[in-house]
Protein backbone atom coordinates (compact mmCIF):
# COMPACT_ATOMS: atom_id res chain seq x y z
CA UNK A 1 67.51 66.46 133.59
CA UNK A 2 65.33 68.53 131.96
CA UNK A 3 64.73 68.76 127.95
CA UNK A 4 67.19 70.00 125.26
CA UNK A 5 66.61 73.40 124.18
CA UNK A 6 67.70 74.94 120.90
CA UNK A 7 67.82 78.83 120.47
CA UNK A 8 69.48 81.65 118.88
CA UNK A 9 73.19 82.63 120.39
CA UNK A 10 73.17 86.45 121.87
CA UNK A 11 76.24 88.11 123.02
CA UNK A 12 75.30 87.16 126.70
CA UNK A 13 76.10 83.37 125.83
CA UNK A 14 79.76 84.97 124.83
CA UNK A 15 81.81 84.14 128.04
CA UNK A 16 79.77 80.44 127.99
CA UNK A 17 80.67 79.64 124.27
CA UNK A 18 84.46 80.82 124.33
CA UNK A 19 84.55 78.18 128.05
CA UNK A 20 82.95 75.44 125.87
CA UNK A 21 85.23 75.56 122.54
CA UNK A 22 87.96 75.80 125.07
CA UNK A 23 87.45 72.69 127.38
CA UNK A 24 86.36 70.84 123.98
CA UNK A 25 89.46 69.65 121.89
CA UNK A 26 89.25 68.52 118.18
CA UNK A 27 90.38 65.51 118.47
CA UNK A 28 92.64 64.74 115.33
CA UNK A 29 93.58 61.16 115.75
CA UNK A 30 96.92 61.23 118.25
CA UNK A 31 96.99 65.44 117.76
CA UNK A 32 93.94 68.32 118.89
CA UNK A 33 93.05 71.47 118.37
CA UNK A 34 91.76 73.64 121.10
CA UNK A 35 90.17 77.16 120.10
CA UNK A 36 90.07 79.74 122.06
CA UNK A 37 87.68 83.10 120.55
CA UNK A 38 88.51 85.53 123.24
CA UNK A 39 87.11 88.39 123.24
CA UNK A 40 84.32 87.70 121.16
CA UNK A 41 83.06 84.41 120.26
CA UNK A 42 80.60 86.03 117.67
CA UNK A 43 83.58 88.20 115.42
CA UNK A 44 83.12 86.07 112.65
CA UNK A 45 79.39 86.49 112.03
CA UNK A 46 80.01 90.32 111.42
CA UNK A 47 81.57 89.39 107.89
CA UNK A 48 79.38 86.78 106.81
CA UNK A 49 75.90 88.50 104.82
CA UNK A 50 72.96 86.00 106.20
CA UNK A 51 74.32 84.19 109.40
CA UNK A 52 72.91 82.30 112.54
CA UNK A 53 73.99 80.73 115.19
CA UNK A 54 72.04 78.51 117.68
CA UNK A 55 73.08 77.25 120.84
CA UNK A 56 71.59 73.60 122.65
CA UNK A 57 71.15 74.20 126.27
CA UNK A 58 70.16 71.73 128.82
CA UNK A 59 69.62 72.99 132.66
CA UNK A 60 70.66 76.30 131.99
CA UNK A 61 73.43 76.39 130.63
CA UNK A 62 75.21 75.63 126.89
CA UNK A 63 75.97 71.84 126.06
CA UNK A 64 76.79 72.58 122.49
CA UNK A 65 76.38 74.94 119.51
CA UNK A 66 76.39 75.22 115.73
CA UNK A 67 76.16 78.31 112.91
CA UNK A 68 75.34 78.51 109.55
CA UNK A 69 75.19 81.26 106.49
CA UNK A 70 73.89 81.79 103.65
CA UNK A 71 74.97 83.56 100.42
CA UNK A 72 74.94 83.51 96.47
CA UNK A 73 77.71 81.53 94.66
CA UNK A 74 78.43 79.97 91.43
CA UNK A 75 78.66 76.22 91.34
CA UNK A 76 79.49 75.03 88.25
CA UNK A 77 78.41 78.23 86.27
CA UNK A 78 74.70 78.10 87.85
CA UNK A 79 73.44 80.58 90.32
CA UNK A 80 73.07 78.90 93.52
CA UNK A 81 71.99 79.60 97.49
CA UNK A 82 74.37 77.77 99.40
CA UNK A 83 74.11 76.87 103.12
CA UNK A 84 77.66 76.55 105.13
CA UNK A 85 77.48 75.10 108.18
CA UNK A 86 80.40 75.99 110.87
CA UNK A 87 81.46 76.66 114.40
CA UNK A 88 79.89 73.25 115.66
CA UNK A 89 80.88 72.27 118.74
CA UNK A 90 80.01 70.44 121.74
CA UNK A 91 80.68 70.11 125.65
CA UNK A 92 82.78 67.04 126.45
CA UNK A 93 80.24 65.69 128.89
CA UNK A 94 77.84 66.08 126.38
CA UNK A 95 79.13 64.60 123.21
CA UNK A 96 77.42 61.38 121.36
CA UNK A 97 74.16 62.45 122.92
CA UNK A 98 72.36 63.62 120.08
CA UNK A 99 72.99 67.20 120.52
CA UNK A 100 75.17 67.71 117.39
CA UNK A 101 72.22 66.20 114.87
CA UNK A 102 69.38 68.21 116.71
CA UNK A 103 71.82 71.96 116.46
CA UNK A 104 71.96 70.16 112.35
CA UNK A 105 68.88 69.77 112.07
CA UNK A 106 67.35 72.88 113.41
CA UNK A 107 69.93 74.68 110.98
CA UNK A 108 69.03 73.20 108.03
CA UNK A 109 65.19 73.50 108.85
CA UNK A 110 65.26 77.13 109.48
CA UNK A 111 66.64 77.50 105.56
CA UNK A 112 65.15 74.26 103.95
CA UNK A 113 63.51 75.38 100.64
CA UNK A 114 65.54 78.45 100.73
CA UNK A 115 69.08 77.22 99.75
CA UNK A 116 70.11 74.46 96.78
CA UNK A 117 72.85 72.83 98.68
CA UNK A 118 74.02 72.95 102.27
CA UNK A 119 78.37 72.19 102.79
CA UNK A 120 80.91 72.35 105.59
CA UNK A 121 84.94 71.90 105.47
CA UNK A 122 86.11 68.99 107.68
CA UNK A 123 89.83 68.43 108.52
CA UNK A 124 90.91 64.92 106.95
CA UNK A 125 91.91 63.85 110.46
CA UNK A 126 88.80 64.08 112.29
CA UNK A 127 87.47 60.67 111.78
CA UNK A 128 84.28 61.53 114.05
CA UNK A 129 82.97 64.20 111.94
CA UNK A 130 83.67 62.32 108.66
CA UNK A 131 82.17 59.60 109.61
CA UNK A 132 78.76 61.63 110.58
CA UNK A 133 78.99 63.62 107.01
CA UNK A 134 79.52 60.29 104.65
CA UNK A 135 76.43 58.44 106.78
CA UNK A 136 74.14 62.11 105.71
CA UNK A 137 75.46 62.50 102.27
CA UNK A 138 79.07 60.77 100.24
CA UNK A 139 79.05 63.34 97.89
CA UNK A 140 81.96 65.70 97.48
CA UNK A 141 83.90 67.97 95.42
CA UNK A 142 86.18 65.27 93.58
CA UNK A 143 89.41 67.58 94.92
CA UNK A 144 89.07 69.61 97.90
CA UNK A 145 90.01 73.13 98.46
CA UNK A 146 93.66 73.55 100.64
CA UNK A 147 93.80 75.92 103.41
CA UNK A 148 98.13 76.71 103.66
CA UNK A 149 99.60 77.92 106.72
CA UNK A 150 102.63 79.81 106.35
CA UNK A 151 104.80 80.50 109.35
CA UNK A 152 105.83 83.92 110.99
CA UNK A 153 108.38 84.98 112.60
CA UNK A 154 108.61 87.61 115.37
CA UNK A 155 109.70 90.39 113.65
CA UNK A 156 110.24 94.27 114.99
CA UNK A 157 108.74 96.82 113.24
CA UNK A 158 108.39 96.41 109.91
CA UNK A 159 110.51 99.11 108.12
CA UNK A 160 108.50 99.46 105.00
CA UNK A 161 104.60 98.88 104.57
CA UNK A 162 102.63 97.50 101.83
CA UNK A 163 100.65 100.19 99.66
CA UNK A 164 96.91 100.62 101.06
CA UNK A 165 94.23 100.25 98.05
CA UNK A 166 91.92 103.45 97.71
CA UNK A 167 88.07 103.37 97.30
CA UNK A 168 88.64 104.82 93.27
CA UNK A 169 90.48 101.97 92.30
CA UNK A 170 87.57 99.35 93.18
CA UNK A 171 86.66 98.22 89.60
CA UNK A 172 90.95 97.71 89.11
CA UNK A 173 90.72 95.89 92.02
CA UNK A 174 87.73 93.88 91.44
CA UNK A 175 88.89 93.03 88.16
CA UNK A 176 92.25 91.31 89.36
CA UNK A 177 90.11 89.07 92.03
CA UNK A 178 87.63 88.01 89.53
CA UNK A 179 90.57 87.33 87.01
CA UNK A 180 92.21 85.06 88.98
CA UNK A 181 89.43 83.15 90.47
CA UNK A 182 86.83 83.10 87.93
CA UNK A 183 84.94 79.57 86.84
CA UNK A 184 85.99 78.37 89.91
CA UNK A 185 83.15 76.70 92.36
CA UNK A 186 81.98 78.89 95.42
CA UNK A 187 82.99 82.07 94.25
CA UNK A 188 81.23 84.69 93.07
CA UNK A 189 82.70 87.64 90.32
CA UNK A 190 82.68 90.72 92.27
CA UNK A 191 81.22 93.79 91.32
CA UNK A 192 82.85 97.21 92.86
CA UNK A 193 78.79 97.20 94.66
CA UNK A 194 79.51 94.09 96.09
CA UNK A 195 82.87 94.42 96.87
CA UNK A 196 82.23 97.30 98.55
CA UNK A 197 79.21 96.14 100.73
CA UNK A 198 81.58 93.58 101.98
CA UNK A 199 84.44 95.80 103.16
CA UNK A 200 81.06 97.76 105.40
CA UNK A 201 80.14 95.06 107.34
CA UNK A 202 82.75 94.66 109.85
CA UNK A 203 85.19 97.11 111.00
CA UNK A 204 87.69 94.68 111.23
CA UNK A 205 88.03 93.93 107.38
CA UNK A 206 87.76 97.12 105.41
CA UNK A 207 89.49 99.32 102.65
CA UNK A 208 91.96 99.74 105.04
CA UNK A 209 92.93 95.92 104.85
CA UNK A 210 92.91 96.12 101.12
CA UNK A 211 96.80 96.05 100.03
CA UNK A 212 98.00 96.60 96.42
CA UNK A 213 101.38 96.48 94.85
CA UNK A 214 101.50 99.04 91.70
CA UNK A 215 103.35 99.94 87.97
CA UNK A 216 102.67 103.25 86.71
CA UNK A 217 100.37 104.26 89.05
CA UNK A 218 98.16 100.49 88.02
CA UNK A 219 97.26 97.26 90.69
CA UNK A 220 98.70 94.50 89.21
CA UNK A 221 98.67 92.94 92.54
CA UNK A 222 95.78 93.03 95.65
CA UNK A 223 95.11 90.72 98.96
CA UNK A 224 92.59 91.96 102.06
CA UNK A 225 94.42 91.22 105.47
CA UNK A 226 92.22 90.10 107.91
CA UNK A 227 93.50 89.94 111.53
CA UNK A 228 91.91 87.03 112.59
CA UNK A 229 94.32 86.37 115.38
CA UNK A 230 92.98 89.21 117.36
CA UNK A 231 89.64 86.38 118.25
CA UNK A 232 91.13 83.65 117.71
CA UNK A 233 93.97 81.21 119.27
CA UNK A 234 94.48 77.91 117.97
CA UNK A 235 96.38 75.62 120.69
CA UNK A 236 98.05 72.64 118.39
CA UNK A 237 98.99 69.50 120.65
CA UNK A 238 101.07 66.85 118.06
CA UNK A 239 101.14 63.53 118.52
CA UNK A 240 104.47 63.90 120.39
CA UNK A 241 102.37 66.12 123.25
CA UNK A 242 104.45 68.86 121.85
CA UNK A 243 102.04 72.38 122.22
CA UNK A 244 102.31 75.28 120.14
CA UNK A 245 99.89 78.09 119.94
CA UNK A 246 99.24 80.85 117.39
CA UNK A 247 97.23 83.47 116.43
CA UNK A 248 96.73 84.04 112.47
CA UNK A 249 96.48 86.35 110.10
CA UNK A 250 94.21 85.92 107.12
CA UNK A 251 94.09 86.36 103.15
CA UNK A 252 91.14 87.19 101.53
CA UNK A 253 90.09 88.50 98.07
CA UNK A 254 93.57 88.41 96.36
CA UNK A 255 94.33 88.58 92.78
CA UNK A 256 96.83 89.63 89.99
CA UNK A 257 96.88 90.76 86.71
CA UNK A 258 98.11 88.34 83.85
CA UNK A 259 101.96 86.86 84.19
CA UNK A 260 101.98 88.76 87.58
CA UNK A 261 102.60 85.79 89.68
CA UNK A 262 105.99 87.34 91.58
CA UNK A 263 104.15 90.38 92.44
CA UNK A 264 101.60 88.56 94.06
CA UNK A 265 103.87 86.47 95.92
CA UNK A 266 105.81 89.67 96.84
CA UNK A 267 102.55 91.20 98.01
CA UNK A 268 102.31 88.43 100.29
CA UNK A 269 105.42 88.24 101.76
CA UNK A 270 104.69 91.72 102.51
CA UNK A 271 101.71 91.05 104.27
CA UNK A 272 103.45 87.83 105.75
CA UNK A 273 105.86 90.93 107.48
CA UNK A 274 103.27 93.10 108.27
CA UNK A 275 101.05 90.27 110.24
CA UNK A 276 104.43 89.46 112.28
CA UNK A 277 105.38 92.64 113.00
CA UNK A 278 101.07 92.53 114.39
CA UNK A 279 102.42 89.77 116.38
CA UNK A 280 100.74 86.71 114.35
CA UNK A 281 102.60 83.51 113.97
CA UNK A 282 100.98 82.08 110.94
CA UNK A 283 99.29 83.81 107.72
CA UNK A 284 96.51 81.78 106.16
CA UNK A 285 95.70 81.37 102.28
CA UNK A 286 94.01 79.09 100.23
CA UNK A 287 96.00 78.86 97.17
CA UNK A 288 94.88 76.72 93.85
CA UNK A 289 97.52 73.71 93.71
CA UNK A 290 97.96 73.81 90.25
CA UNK A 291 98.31 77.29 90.08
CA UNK A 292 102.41 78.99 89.54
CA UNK A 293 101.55 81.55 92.52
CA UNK A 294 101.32 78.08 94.45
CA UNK A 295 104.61 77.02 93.10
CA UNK A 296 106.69 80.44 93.57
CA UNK A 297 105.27 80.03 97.33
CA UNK A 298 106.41 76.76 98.01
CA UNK A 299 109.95 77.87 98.98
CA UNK A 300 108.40 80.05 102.46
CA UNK A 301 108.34 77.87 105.52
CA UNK A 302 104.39 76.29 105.75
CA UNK A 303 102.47 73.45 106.71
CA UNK A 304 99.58 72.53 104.69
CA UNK A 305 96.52 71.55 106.00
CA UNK A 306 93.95 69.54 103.19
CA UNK A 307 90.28 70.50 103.97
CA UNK A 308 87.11 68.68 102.16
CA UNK A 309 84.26 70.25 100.96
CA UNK A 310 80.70 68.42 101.28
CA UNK A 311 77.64 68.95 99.65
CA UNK A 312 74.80 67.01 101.88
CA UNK A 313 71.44 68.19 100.78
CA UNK A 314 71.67 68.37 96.58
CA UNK A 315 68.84 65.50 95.08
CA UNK A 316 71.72 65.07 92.20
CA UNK A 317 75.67 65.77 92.42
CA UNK A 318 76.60 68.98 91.91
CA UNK A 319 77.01 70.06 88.54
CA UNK A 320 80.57 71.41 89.73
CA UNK A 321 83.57 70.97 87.75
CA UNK A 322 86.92 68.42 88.94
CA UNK A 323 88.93 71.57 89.80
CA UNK A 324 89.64 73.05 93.39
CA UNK A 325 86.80 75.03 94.47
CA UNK A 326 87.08 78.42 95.86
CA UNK A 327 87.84 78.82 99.31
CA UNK A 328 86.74 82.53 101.07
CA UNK A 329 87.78 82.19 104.66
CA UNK A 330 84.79 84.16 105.60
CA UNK A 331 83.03 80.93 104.86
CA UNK A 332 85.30 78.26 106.75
C-alpha cells in the first residue's frame, strides 16, 4: 500500500468526492445521514471568501477529504481571523486510520499563525466526532447556535412572489441585517461594499436572491434565498429504518426593522412557498431562541436540529459572550 498523500481538491476529483460522501453515512447513533452533492461537489466553496479543500489519497484514488475557510468576524466585540473547518469526510474502508487527523492537520498548518481561532459545527448525535473535538480542545460556546428545518410541501406554482430587493436599496438593506444580528459572535456588520462583494461571488446567491417585504416604498423586512437543494440531497434513515430524502432551501442574511417581527415571519413563509413551488422539501434558518421571530415561527411544521460550535486552537477561552452565536450557512 503505498503512502498517504494530501493535496488540493480540483474539479477532476468531483465525480470521486460526490461517490465517497455517498457510500459514507453519518452515523447518528441508531439514525444517518447520507449526502449526496451532485452535480458539483465544490458549489459551496464559490460563496465562501478564502477557502480550501484537500483531499487524502492512497493508491490513486480518494480515501477521505476535508475543507476549511477563512474570514473576518467579531467574537466578542474583537476583530478576529477565524478558521472553519467543514466537509470532512472519509471512505468507509478507510475510517479510524489516521486519515481524518492528517486532512486536520494539514488544514490547520497551511493557516497556523494566520487565524486566532479555528471552529467546526458538530451534530449532538455524532458521538465519533465529539469525542475527537473534546480530546483536541473542551472549549465551546456555552450555548450553541440552532440550525431549524422547516418542512415544505409540494406546492404548484406559487400565485404571488415575494418582492426582489434592488441594488439602491443596499445600505436599507444592510442596515436591517446588522440590526438584528449585531453583538452577536461570528458575525460581522455589513457594509453595502461588503454586502455587495458577497452577492458577486457565486451566481447562485445574488441580488436576485435578495427578497424584501415593503411600507411606503421602505424594507422593513429582507432574507437571501439560497437554493442549496440544487447540490445537495440529504438521505435521512431514523432509527425506525424509515428513509426520507430532501433537498433544501436556505436563509441567509435576514433582518427586520424594529417591532417588525410578523413581517419577517411573513417574508419567510413567502420564501417557504417560493422554495416549494422550486421543488425543495425543507427551508433552513438559524433563528436566535430567545428571539419573538423564533416564537411567531414556532407554529410552522419543523424539526430542529441543535448544532455546537467549537473553538480548538484559542491559548485562552474566547472572550465571547453566553448568547447564541451567529450562524451564516455559508460557514456550516
Amino acid at each position: 500500500m503505498s503512502d498517504l498523500i494530501i493535496r488540493e481538491a480540483t474539479p477532476a476529483d468531483n465525480d470521486a468526492l460526490i461517490d465517497l460522501e455517498r457510500r459514507s453515512p453519518l452515523i447518528l447513533g441508531e439514525a444517518r445521514l447520507v449526502f449526496d452533492r451532485s452535480p458539483n461537489f465544490l458549489a459551496r466553496r464559490e460563496l465562501q471568501e478564502h477557502g480550501c479543500m484537500l483531499v487524502a489519497e492512497r493508491d490513486g484514488s480518494p480515501t477521505g477529504v476535508m475543507a476549511a475557510a477563512w474570514y473576518e468576524t467579531l467574537v466578542g466585540g474583537e476583530l478576529v481571523r477565524a478558521l472553519y473547518v467543514h466537509h470532512g469526510r472519509v471512505a468507509v474502508e478507510y475510517q479510524r486510520s489516521g486519515v481524518a487527523t492528517a486532512l486536520a492537520r494539514a488544514l490547520v498548518e497551511r493557516w497556523l499563525g494566520h487565524v486566532d481561532l479555528v471552529y467546526w459545527y458538530v451534530l449532538p448525535d455524532n458521538q465519533v466526532s465529539l469525542a475527537t473535538i473534546y480530546r483536541v480542545s473542551p472549549r465551546r460556546w456555552p450555548v450553541g447556535p440552532v440550525c431549524q428545518r422547516f418542512l415544505l410541501e409540494a406546492q404548484g406554482p406559487a400565485e404571488g412572489a415575494p418582492s426582489s430587493a434592488r441594488p439602491a436599496q443596499a445600505g436599507e438593506v444592510t442596515g436591517l441585517i446588522n440590526r438584528t444580528h449585531s453583538g452577536r459572535d461570528l458575525f460581522m456588520p455589513y457594509t453595502p461594499e461588503r454586502f455587495a462583494a458577497r452577492l458577486s461571488r457565486s451566481t447562485s446567491y445574488g441580488w436576485r436572491q435578495i427578497f424584501v417585504r415593503e411600507r411606503e416604498g421602505r424594507p422593513v423586512a429582507v432574507a437571501g434565498l439560497w437554493d442549496l437543494g440544487s447540490t445537495l440531497n440529504v438521505v435521512r434513515t431514523d432509527e425506525r429504518g424509515l428513509e426520507t430524502a430532501s433537498r433544501p432551501a436556505v436563509i441567509l442574511d435576514y433582518g427586520f426593522a424594529e417591532g417588525e417581527e410578523r413581517e419577517m415571519a411573513a417574508l419567510l413563509d413567502d420564501l417557504g412557498l417560493l422554495a416549494a413551488a422550486q421543488g425543495r422539501q425543507e427551508l433552513w434558518i438559524s433563528l436566535d431562541p430567545e428571539s419573538g421571530l423564533y416564537d411567531l415561527m414556532q407554529d410552522r411544521p419543523h424539526a430542529s436540529d441543535s448544532i455546537l460550535a467549537f473553538n480548538v486552537t484559542a491559548a485562552e477561552p474566547l472572550p465571547g459572550r453566553s448568547a447564541t452565536p451567529y450562524l451564516d450557512f455559508v460557514y456550516w
